[in-house]
PDB file of N, CA and C in Angstrom:
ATOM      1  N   UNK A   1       3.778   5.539  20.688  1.00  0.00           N
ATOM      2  CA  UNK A   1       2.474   5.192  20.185  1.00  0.00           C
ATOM      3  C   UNK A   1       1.710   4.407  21.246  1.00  0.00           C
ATOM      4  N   UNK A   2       1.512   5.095  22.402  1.00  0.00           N
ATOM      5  CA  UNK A   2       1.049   4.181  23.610  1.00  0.00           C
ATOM      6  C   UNK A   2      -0.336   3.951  23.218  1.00  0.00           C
ATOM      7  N   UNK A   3      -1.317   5.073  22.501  1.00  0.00           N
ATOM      8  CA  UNK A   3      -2.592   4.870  22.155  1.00  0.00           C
ATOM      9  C   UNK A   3      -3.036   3.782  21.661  1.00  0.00           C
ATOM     10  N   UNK A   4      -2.567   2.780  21.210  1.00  0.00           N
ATOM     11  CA  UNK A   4      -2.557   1.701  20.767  1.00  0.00           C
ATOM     12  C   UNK A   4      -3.790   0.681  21.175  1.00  0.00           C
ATOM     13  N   UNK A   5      -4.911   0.083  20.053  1.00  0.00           N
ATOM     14  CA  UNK A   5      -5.699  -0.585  21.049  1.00  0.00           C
ATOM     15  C   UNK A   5      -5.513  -1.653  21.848  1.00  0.00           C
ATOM     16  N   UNK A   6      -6.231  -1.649  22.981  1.00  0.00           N
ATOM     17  CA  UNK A   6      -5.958  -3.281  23.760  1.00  0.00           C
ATOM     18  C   UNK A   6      -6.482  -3.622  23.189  1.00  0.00           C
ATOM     19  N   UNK A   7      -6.073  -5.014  23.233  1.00  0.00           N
ATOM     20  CA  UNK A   7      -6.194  -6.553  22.937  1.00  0.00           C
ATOM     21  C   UNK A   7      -7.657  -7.188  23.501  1.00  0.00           C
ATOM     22  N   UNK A   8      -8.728  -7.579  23.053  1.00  0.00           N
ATOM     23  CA  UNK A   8      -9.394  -7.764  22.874  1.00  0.00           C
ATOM     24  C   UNK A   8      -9.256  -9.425  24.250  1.00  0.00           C
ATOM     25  N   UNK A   9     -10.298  -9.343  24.969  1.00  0.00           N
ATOM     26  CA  UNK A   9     -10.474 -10.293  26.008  1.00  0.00           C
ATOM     27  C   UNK A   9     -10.194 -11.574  25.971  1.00  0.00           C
ATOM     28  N   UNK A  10     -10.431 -12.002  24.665  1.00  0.00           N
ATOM     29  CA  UNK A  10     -10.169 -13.264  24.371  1.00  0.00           C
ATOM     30  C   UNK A  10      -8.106 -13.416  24.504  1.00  0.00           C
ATOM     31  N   UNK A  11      -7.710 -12.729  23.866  1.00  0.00           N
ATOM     32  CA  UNK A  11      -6.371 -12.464  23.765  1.00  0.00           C
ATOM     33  C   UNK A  11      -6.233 -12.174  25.785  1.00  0.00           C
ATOM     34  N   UNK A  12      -6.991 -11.925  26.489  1.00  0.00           N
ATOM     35  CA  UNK A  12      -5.937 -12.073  27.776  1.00  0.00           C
ATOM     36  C   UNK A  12      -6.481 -13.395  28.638  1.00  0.00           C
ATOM     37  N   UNK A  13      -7.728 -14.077  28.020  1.00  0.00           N
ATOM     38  CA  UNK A  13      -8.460 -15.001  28.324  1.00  0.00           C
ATOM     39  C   UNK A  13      -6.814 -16.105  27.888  1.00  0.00           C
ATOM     40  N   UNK A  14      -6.509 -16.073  27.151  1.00  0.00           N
ATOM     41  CA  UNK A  14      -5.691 -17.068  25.975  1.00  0.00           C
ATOM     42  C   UNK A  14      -4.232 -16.619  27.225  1.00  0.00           C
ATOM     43  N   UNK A  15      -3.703 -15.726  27.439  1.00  0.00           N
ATOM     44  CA  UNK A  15      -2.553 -15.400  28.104  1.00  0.00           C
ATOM     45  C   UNK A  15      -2.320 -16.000  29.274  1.00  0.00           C
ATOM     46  N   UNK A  16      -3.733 -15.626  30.278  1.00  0.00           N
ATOM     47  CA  UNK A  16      -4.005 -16.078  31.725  1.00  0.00           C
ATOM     48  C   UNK A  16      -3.505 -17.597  31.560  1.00  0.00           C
ATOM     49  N   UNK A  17      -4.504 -18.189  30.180  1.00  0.00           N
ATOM     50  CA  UNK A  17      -4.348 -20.286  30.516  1.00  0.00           C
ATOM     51  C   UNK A  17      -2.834 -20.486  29.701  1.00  0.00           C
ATOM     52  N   UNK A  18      -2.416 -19.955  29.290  1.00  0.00           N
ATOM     53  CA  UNK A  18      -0.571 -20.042  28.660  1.00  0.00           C
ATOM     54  C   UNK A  18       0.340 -19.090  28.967  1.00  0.00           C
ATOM     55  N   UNK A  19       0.692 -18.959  30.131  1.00  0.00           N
ATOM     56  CA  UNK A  19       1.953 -17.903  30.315  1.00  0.00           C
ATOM     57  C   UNK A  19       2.745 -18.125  29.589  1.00  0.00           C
ATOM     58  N   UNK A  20       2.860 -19.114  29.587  1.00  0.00           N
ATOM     59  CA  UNK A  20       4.820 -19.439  28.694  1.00  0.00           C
ATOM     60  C   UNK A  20       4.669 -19.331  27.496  1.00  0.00           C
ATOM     61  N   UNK A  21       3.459 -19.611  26.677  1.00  0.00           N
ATOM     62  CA  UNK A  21       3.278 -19.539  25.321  1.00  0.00           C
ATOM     63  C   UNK A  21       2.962 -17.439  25.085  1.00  0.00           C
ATOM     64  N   UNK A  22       2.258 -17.122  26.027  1.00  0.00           N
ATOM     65  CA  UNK A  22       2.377 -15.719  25.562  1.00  0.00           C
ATOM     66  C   UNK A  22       4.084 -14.874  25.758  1.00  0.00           C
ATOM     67  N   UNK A  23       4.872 -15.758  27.122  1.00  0.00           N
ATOM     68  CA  UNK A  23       6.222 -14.859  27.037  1.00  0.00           C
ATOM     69  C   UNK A  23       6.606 -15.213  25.810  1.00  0.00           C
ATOM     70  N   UNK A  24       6.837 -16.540  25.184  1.00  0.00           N
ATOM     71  CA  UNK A  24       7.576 -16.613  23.866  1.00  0.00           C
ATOM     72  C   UNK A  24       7.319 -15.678  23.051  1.00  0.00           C
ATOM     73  N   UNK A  25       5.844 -14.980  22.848  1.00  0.00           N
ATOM     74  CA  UNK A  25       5.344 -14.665  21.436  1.00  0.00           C
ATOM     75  C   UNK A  25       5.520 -13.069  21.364  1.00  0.00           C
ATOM     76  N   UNK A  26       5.675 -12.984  22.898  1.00  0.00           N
ATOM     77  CA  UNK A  26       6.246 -11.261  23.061  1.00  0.00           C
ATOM     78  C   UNK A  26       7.804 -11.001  22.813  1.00  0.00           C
ATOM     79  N   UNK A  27       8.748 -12.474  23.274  1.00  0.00           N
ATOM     80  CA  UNK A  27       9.716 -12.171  22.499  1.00  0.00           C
ATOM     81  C   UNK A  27      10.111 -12.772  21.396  1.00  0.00           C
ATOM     82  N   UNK A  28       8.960 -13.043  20.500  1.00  0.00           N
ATOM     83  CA  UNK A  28       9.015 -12.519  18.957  1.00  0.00           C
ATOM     84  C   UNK A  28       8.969 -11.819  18.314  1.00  0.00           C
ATOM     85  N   UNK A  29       7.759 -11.486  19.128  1.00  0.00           N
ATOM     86  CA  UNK A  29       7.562  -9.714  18.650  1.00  0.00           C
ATOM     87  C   UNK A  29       8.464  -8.686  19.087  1.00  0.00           C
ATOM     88  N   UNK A  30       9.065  -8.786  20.143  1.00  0.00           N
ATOM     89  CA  UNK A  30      10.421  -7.829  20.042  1.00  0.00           C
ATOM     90  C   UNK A  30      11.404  -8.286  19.042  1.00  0.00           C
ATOM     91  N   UNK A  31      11.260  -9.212  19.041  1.00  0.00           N
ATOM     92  CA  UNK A  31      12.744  -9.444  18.198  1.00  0.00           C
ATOM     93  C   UNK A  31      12.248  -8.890  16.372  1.00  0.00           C
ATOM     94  N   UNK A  32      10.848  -8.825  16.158  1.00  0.00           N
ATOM     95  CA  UNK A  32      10.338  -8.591  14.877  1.00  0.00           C
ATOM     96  C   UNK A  32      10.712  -7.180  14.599  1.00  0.00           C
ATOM     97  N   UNK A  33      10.494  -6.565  16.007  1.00  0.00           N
ATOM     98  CA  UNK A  33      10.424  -5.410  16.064  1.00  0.00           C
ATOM     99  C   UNK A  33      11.830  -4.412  16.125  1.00  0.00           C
ATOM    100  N   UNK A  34      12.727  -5.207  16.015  1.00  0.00           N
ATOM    101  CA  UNK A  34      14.008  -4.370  16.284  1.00  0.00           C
ATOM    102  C   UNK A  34      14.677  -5.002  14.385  1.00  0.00           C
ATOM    103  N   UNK A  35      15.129  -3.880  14.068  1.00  0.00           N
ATOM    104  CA  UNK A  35      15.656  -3.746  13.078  1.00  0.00           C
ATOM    105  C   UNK A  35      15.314  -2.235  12.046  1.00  0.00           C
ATOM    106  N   UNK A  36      15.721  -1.919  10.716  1.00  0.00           N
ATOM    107  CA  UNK A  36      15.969  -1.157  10.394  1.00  0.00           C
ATOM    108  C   UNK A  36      14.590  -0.439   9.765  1.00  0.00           C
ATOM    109  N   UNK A  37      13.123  -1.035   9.996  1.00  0.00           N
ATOM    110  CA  UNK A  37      12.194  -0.686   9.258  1.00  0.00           C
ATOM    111  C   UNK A  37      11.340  -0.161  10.738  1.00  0.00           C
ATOM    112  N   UNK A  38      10.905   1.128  10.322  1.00  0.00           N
ATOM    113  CA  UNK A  38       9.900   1.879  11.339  1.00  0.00           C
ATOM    114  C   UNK A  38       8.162   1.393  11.156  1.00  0.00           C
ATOM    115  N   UNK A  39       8.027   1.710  12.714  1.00  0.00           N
ATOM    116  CA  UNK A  39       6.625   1.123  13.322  1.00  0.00           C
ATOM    117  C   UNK A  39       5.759   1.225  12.358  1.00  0.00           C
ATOM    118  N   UNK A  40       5.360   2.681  11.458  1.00  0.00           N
ATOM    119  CA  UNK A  40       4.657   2.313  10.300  1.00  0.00           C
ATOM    120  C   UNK A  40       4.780   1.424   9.417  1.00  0.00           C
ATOM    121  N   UNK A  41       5.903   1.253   8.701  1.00  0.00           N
ATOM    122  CA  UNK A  41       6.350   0.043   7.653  1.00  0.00           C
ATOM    123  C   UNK A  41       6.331  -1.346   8.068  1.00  0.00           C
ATOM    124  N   UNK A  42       6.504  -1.588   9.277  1.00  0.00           N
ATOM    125  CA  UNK A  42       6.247  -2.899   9.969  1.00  0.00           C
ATOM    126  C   UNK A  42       4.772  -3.116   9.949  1.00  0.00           C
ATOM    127  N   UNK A  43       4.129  -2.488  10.729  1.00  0.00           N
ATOM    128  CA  UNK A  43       2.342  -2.588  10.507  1.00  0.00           C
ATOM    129  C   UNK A  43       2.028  -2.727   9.472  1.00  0.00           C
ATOM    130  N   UNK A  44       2.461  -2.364   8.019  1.00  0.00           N
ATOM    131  CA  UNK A  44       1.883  -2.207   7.306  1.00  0.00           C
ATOM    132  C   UNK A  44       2.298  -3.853   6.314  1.00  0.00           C
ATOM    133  N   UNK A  45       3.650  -4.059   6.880  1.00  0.00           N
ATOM    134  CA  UNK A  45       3.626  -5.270   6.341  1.00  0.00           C
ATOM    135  C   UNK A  45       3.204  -6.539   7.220  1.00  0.00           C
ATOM    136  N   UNK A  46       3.184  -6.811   7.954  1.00  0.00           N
ATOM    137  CA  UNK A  46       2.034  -6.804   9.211  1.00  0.00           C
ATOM    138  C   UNK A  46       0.992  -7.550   8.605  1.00  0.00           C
ATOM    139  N   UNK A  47       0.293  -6.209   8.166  1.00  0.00           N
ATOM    140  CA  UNK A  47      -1.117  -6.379   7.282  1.00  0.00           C
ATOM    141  C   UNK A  47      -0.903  -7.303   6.001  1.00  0.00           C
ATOM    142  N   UNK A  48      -0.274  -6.668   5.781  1.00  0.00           N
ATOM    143  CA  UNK A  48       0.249  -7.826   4.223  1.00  0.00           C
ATOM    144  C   UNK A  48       0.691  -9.017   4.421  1.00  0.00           C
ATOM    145  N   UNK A  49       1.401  -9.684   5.466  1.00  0.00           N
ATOM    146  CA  UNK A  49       1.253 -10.977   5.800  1.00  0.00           C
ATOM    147  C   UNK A  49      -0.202 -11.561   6.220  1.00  0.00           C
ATOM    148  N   UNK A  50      -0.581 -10.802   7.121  1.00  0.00           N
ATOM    149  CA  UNK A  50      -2.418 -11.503   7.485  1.00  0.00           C
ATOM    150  C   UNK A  50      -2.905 -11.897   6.162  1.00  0.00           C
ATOM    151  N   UNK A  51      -2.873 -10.697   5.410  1.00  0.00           N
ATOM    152  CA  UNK A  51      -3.774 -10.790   4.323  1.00  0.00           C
ATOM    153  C   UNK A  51      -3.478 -11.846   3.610  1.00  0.00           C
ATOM    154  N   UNK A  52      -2.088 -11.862   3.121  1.00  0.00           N
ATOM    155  CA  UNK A  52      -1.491 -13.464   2.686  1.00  0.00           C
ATOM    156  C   UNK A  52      -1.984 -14.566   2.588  1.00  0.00           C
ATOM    157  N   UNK A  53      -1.627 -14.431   4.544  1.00  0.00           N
ATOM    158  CA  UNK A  53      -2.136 -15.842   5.374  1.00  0.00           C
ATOM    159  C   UNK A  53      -3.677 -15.923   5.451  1.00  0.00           C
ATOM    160  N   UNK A  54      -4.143 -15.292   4.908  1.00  0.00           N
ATOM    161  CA  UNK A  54      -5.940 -15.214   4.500  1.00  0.00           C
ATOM    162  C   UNK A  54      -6.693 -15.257   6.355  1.00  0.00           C
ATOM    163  N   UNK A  55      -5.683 -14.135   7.164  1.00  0.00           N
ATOM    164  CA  UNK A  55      -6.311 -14.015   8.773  1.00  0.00           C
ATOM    165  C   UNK A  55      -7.206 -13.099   8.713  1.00  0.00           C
ATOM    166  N   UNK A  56      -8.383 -13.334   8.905  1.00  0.00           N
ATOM    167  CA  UNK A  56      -8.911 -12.342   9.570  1.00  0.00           C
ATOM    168  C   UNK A  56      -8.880 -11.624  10.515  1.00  0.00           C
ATOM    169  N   UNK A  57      -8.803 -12.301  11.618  1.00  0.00           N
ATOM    170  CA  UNK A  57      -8.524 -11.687  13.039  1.00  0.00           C
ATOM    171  C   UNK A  57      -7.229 -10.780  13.023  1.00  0.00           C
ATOM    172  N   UNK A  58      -6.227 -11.312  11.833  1.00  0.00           N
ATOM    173  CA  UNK A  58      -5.322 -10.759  12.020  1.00  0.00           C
ATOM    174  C   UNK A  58      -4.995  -9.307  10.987  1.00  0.00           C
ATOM    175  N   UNK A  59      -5.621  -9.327  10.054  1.00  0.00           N
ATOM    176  CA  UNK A  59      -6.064  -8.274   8.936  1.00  0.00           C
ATOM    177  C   UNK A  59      -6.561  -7.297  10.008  1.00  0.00           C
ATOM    178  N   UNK A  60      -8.018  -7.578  10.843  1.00  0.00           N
ATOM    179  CA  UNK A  60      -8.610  -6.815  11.704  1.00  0.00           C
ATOM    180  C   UNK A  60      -7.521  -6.053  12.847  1.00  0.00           C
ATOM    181  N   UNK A  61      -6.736  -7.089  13.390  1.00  0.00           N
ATOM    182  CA  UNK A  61      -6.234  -6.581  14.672  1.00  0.00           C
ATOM    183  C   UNK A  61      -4.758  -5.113  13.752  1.00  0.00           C
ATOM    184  N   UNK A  62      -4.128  -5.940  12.327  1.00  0.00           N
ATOM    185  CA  UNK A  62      -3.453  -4.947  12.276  1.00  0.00           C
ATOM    186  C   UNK A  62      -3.876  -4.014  11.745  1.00  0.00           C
ATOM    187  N   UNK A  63      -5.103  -3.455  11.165  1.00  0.00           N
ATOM    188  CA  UNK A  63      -5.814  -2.439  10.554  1.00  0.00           C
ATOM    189  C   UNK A  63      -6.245  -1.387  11.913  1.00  0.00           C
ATOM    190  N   UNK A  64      -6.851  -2.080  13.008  1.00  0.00           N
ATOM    191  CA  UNK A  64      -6.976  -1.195  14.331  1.00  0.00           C
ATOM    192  C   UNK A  64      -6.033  -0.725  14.932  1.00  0.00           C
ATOM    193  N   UNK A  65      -4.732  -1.502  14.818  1.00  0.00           N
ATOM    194  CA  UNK A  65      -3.198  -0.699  15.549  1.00  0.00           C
ATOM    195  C   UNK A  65      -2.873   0.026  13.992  1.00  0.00           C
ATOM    196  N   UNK A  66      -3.216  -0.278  12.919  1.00  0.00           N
ATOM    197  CA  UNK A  66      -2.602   1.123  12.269  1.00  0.00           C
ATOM    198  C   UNK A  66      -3.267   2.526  12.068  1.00  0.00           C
ATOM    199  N   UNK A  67      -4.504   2.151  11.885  1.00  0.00           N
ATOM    200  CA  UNK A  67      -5.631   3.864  12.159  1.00  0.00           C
ATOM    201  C   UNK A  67      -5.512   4.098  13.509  1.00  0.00           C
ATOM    202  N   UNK A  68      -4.542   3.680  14.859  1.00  0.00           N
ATOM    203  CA  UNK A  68      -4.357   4.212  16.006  1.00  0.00           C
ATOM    204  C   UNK A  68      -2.805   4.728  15.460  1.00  0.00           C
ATOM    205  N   UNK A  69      -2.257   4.042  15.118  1.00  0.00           N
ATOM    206  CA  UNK A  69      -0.925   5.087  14.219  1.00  0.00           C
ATOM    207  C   UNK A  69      -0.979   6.390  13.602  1.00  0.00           C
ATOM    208  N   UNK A  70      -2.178   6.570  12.921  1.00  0.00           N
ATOM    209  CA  UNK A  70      -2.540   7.724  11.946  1.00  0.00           C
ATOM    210  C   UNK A  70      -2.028   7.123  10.614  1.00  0.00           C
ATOM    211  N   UNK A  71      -1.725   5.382  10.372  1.00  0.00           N
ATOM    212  CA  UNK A  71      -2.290   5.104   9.002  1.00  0.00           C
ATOM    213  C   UNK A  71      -3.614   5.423   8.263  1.00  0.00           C
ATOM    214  N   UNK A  72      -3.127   5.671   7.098  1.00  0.00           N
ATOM    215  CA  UNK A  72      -4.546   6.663   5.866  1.00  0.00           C
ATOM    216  C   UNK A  72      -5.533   5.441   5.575  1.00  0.00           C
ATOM    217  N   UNK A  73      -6.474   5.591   5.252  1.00  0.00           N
ATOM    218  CA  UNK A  73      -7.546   4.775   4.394  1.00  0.00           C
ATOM    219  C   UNK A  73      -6.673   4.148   2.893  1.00  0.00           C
ATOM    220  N   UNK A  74      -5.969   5.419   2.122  1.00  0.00           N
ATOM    221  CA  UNK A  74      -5.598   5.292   1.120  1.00  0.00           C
ATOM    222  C   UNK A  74      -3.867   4.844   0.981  1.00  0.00           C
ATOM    223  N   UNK A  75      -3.014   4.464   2.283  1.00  0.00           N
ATOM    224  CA  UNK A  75      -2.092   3.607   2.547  1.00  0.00           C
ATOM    225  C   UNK A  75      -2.594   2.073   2.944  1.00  0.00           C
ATOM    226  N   UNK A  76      -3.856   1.748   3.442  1.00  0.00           N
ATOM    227  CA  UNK A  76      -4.332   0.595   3.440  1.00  0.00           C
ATOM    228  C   UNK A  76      -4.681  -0.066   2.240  1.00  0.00           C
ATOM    229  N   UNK A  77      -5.453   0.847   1.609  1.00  0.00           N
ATOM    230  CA  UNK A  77      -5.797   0.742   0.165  1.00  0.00           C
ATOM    231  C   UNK A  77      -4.631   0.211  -1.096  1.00  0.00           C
ATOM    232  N   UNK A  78      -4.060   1.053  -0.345  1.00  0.00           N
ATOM    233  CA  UNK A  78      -2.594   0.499  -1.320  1.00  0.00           C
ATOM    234  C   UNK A  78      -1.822  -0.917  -0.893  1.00  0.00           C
ATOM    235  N   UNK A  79      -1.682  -1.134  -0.039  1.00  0.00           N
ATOM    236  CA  UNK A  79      -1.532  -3.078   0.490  1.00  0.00           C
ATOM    237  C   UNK A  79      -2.531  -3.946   0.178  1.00  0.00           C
ATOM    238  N   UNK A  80      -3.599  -3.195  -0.344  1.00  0.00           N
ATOM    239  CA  UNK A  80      -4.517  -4.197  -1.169  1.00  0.00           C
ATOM    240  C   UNK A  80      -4.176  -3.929  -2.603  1.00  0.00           C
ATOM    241  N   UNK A  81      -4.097  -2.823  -3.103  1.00  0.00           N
ATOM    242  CA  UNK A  81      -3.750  -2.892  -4.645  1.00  0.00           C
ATOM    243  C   UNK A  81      -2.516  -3.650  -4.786  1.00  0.00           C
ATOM    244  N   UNK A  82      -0.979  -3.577  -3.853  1.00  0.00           N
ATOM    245  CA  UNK A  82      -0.231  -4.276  -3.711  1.00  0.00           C
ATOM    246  C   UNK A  82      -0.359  -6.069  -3.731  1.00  0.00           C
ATOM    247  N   UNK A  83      -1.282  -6.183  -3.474  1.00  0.00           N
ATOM    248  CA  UNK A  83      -1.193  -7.490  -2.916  1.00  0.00           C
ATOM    249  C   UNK A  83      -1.726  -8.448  -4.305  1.00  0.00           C
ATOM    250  N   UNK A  84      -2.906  -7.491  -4.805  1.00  0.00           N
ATOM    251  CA  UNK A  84      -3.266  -8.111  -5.819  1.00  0.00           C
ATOM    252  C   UNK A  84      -2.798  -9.324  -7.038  1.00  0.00           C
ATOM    253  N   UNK A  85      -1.963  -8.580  -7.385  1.00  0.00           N
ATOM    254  CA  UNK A  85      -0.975  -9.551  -8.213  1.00  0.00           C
ATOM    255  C   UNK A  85      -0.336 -10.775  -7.611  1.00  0.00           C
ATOM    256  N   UNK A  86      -0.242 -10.858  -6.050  1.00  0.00           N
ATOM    257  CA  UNK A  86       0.441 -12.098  -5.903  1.00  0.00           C
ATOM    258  C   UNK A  86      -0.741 -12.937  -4.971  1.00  0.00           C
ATOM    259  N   UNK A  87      -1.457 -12.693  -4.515  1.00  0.00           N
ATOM    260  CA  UNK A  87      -3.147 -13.384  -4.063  1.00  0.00           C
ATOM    261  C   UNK A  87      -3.812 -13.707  -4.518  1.00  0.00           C
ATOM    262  N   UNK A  88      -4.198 -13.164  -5.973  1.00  0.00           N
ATOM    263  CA  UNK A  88      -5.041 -13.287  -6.707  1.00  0.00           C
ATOM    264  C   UNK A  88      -6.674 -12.457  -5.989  1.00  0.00           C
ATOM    265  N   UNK A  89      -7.097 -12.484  -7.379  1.00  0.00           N
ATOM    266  CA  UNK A  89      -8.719 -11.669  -6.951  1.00  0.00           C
ATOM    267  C   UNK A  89      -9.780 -12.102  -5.457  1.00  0.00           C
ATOM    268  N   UNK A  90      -9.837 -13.441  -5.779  1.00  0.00           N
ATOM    269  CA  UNK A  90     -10.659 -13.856  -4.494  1.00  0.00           C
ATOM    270  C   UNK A  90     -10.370 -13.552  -3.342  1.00  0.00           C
ATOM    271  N   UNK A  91      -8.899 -14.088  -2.940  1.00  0.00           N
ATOM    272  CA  UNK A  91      -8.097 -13.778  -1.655  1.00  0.00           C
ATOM    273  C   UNK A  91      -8.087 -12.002  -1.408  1.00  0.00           C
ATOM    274  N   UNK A  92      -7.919 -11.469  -2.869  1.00  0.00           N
ATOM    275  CA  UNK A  92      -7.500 -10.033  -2.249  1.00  0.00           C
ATOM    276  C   UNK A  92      -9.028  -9.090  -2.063  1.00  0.00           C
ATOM    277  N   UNK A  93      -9.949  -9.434  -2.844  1.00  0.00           N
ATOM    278  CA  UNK A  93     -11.369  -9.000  -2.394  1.00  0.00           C
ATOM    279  C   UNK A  93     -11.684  -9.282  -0.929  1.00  0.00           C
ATOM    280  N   UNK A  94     -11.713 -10.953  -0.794  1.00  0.00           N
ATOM    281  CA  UNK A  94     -11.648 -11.056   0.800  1.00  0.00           C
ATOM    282  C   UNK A  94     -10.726 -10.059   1.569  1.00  0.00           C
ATOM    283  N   UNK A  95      -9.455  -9.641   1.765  1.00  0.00           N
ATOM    284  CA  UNK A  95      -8.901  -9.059   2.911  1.00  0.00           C
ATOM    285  C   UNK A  95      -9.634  -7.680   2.229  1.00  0.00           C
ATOM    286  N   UNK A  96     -10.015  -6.892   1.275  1.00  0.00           N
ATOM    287  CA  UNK A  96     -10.654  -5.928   1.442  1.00  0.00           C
ATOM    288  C   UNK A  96     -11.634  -5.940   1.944  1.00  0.00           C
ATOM    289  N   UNK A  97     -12.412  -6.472   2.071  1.00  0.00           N
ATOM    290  CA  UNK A  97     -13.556  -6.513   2.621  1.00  0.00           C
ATOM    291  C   UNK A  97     -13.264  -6.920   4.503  1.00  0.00           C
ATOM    292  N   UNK A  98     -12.479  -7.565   4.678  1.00  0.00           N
ATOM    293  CA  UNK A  98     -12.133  -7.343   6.304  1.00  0.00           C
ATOM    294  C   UNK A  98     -11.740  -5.867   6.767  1.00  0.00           C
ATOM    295  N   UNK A  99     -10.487  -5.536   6.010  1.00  0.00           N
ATOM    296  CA  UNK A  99     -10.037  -3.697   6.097  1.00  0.00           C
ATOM    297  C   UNK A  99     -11.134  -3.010   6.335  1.00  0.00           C
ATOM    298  N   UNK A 100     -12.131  -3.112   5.200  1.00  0.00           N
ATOM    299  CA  UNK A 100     -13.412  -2.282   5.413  1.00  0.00           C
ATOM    300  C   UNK A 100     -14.740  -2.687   6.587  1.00  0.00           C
ATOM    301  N   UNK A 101     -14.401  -3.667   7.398  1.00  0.00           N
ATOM    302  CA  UNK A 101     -14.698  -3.800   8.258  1.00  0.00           C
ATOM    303  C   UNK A 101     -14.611  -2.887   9.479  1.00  0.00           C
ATOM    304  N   UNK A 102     -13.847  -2.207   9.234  1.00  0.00           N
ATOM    305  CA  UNK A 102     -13.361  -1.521  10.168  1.00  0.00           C
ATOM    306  C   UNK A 102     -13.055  -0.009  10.072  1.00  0.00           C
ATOM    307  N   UNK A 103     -13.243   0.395   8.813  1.00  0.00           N
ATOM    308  CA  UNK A 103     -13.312   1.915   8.499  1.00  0.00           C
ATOM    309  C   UNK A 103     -14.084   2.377   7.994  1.00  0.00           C
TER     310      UNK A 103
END
């Protein structure tokens, strides 16, 4: 999945002034990344933590690496109907409305 978008300027602005803080966070993300759940199912929960954590930036950034996956409108859709019940309405209207930011 090399198509993947870059990272947005600020994100290499942030890398350049913290090397050591970006090596750590890449090997988090490998280490997130190795285990028994595939690149789709990870993104997608991914998204469902941002949304959680009420991120925008981060709702945004994993909604753009998953429609570069060939995640659906209506698999996004569903991590918001998912989410509903444990966010409650406000929180989960907000991350819809970021998702749809972007599609």
């Amino acid at each position: 999945m090399s198509d993947l978008p870059k990272p947005p300027k600020t994100h290499h602005e942030f890398v350049a002034a913290f090397p050591e803080v970006a090596k750590a966070w890449e090997a988090i993300a490998r280490t997130g990344k190795s285990g028994p759940l595939d690149e789709k199912t990870c993104r997608l929960v991914k998204l469902a933590l941002a949304m959680g954590a009420q991120q925008e930036g981060a709702v945004h950034a994993s909604v753009r690496k998953g429609l570069a996956m060939g995640i659906s409108r209506e698999e996004l859709d569903q991590v918001v109907a998912l989410a509903a019940g444990t966010l409650g309405f406000p929180q989960t209207v907000a991350a819809f409305t970021w998702i749809r930011d972007l599609l």
